[in-house]
Protein backbone atom coordinates (compact mmCIF):
# COMPACT_ATOMS: atom_id res chain seq x y z
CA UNK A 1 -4.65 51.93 -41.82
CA UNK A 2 -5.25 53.35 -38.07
CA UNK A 3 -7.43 51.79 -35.43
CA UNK A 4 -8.71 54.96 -33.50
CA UNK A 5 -8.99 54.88 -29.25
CA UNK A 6 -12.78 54.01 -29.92
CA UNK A 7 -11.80 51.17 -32.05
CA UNK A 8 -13.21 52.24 -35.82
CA UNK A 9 -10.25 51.98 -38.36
CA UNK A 10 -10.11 54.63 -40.60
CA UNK A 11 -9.82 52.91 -43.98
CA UNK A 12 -13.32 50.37 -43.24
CA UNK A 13 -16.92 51.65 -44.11
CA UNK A 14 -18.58 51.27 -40.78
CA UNK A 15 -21.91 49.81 -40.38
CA UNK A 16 -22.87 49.14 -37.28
CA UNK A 17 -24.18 45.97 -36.15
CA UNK A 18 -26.81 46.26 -33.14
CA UNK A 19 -25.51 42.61 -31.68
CA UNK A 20 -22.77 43.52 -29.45
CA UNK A 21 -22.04 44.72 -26.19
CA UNK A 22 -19.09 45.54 -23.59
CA UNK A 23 -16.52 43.61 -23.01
CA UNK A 24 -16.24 41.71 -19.37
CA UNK A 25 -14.31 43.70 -16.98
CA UNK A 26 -12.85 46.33 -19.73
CA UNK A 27 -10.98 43.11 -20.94
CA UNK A 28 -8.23 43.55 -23.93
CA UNK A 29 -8.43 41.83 -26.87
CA UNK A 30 -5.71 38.46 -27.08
CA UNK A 31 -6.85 36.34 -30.20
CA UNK A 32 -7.60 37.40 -33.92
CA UNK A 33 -10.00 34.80 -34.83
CA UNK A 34 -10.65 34.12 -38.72
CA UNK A 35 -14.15 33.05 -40.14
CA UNK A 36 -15.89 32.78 -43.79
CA UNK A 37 -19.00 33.85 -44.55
CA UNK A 38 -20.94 33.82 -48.38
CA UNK A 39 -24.64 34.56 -48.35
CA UNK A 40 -26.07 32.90 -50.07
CA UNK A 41 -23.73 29.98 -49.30
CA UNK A 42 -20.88 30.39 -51.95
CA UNK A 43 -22.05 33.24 -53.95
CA UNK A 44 -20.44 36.59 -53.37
CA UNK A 45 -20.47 40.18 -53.71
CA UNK A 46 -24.37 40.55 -52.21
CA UNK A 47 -25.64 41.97 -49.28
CA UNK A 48 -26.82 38.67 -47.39
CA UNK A 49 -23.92 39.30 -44.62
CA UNK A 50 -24.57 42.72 -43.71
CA UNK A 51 -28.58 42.45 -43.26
CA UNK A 52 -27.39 39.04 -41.29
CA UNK A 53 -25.59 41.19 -38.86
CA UNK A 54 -27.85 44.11 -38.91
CA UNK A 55 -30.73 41.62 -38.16
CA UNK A 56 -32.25 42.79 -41.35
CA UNK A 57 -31.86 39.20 -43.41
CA UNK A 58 -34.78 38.54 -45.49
CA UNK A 59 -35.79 34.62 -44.77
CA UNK A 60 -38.06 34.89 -48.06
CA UNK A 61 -35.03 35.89 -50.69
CA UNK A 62 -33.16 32.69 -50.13
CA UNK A 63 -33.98 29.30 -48.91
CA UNK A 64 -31.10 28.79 -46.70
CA UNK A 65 -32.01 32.29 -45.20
CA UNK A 66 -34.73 30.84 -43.63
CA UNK A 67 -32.87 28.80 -41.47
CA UNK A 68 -30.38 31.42 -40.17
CA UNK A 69 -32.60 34.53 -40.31
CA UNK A 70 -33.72 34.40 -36.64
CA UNK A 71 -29.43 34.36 -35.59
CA UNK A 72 -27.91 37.39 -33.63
CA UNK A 73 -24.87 37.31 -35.03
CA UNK A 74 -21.48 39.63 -35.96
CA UNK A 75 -17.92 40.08 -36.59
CA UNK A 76 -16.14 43.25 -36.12
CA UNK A 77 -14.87 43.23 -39.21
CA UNK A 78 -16.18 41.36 -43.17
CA UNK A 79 -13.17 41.61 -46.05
CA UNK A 80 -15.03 41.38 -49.23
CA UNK A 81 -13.31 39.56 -52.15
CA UNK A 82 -11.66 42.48 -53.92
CA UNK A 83 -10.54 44.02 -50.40
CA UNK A 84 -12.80 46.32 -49.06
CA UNK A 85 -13.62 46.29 -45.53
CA UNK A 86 -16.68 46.80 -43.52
CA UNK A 87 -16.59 47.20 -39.78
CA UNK A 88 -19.59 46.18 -37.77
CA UNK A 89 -18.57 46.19 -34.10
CA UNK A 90 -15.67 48.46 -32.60
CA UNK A 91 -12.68 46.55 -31.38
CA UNK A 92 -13.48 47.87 -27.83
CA UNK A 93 -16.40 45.80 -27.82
CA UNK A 94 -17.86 42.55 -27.63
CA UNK A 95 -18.62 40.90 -31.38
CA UNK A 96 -21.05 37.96 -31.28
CA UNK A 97 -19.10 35.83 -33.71
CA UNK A 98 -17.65 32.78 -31.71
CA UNK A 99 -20.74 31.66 -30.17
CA UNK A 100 -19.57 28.32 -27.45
CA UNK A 101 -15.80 28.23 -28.37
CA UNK A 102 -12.81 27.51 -26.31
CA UNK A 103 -8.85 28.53 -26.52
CA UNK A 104 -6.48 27.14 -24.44
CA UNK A 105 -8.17 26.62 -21.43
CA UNK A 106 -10.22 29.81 -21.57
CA UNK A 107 -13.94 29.60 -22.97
CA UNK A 108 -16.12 32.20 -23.85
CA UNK A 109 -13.54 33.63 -27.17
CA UNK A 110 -15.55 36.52 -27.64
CA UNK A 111 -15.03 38.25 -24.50
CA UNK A 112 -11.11 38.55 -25.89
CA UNK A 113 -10.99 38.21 -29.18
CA UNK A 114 -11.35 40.06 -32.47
CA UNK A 115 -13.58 38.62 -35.04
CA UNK A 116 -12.99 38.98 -38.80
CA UNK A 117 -14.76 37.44 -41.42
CA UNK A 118 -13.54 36.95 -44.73
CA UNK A 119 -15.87 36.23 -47.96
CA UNK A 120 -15.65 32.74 -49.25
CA UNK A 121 -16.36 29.46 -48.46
CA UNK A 122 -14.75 26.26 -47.65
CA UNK A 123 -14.85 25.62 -51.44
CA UNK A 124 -12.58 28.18 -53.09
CA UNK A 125 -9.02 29.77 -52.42
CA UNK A 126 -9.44 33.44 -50.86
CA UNK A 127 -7.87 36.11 -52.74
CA UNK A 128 -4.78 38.42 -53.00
CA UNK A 129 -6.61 41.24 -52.29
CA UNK A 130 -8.12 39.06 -49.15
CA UNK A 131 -4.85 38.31 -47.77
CA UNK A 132 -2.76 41.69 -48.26
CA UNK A 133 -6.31 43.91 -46.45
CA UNK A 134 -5.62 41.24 -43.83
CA UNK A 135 -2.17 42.08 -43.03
CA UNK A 136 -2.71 45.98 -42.95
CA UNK A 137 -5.42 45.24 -40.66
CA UNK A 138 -3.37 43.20 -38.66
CA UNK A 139 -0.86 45.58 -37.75
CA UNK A 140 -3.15 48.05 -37.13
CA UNK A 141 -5.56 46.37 -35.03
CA UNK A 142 -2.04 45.23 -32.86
CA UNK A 143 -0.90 49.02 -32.92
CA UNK A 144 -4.07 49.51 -31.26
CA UNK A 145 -4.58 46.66 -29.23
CA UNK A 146 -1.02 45.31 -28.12
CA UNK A 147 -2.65 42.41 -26.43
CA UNK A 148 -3.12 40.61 -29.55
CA UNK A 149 -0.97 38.14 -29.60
CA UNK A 150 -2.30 34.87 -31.94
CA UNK A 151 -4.36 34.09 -34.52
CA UNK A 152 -7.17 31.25 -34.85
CA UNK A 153 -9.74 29.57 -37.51
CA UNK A 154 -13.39 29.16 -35.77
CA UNK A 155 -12.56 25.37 -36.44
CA UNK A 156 -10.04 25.46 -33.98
CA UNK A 157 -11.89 27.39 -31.33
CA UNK A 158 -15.41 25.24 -31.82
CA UNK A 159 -13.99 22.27 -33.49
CA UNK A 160 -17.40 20.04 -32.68
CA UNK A 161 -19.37 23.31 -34.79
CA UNK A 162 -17.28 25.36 -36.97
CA UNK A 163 -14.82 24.17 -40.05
CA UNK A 164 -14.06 28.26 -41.52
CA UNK A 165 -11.51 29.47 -42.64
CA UNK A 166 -11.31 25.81 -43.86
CA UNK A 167 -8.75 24.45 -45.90
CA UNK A 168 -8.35 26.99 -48.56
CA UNK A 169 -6.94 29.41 -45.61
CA UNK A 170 -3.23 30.23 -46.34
CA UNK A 171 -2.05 30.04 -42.55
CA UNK A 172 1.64 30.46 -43.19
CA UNK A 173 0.80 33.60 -45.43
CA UNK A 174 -0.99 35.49 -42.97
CA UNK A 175 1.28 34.65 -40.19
CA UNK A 176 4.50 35.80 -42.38
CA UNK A 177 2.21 38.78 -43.35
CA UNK A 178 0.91 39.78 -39.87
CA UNK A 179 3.63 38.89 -37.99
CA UNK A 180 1.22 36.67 -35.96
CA UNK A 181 1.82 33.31 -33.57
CA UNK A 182 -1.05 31.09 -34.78
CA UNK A 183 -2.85 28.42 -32.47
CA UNK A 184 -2.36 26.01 -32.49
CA UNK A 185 0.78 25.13 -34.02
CA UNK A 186 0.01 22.65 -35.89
CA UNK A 187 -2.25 24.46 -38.78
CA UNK A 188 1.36 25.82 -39.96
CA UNK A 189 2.27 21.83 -41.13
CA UNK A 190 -1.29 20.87 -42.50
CA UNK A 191 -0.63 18.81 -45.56
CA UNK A 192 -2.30 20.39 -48.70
């Protein structure tokens, strides 16, 4: 897997999402920030999460879509259950997938960070395939980027808002896999 100098990795279908923009100042990316996403909520496999962040999201074919329809949201990149991976935004731009969030004493995460969504919810383990399309990307995205240095849940970054990757997020795996510090610390001891 290869990040290219315009940020597109080779291996990841590219759609692009129209809700981004530059980066601050030409700032580098610091902080790999995990999400989940199902749509509709804990059903997978459909196409609810790329009209959501093509701002294409049908509020009639779901009742939950109603409420979120309207949202201008993203992620640079969506792992699908079996491993495939979509890229929305380039990694030399700005993804809208933080929203208010803070990290160490630094607000506004996605200025300098890297969003990635994985399929699931907060209600089921993510997969194999999941984990190991993580790591590749992971060492490719810091190949390209060398100012990634950690790796945070949205919980942790928004904890009054946010609660994905949630508990079914094996922290120590992707760390080991990646090579990644994660912040904070403390998500490496959680009790399961």
């Amino acid at each position: 897997m290869f990040i290219d100098v315009d940020g597109r990795c080779d291996l990841a279908q590219f759609i692009p999402s129209p809700n981004c923009d530059p980066r601050p100042d030409a700032t580098s990316p610091e902080l790999l920030v995990i999400h989940y996403i199902s749509l509709p909520p804990d059903q997978f496999g459909g196409v609810g999460v790329v009209e959501l962040f093509q701002n294409r999201l049908d509020p009639l074919a779901h009742p939950f879509y109603a409420e979120i329809a309207h949202l201008c949201v993203s992620a640079h990149f969506f792992i699908r259950r079996d491993g495939e991976l979509i890229q929305f935004v380039p990694t030399t731009e700005r993804a809208w997938h933080a929203g208010q969030s803070r990290w160490r004493d630094r607000e506004r995460c996605n200025d300098f960070s890297i969003g990635i969504e994985l399929e699931g919810s907060g209600n089921v383990p993510f997969t194999d395939a999941q984990y190991q399309c993580l790591a590749a990307l992971g060492i490719a995205l810091k190949q390209r980027h060398p100012t990634l240095r950690e790796l945070t849940g949205h919980e942790h970054i928004a904890p009054d808002r946010k609660q994905d990757p949630g508990p079914y997020f094996d922290w120590s795996r992707a760390c080991a896999e990646g090579d990644w510090q994660v912040w904070p610390a403390s998500v490496l001891v959680r009790a399961d």
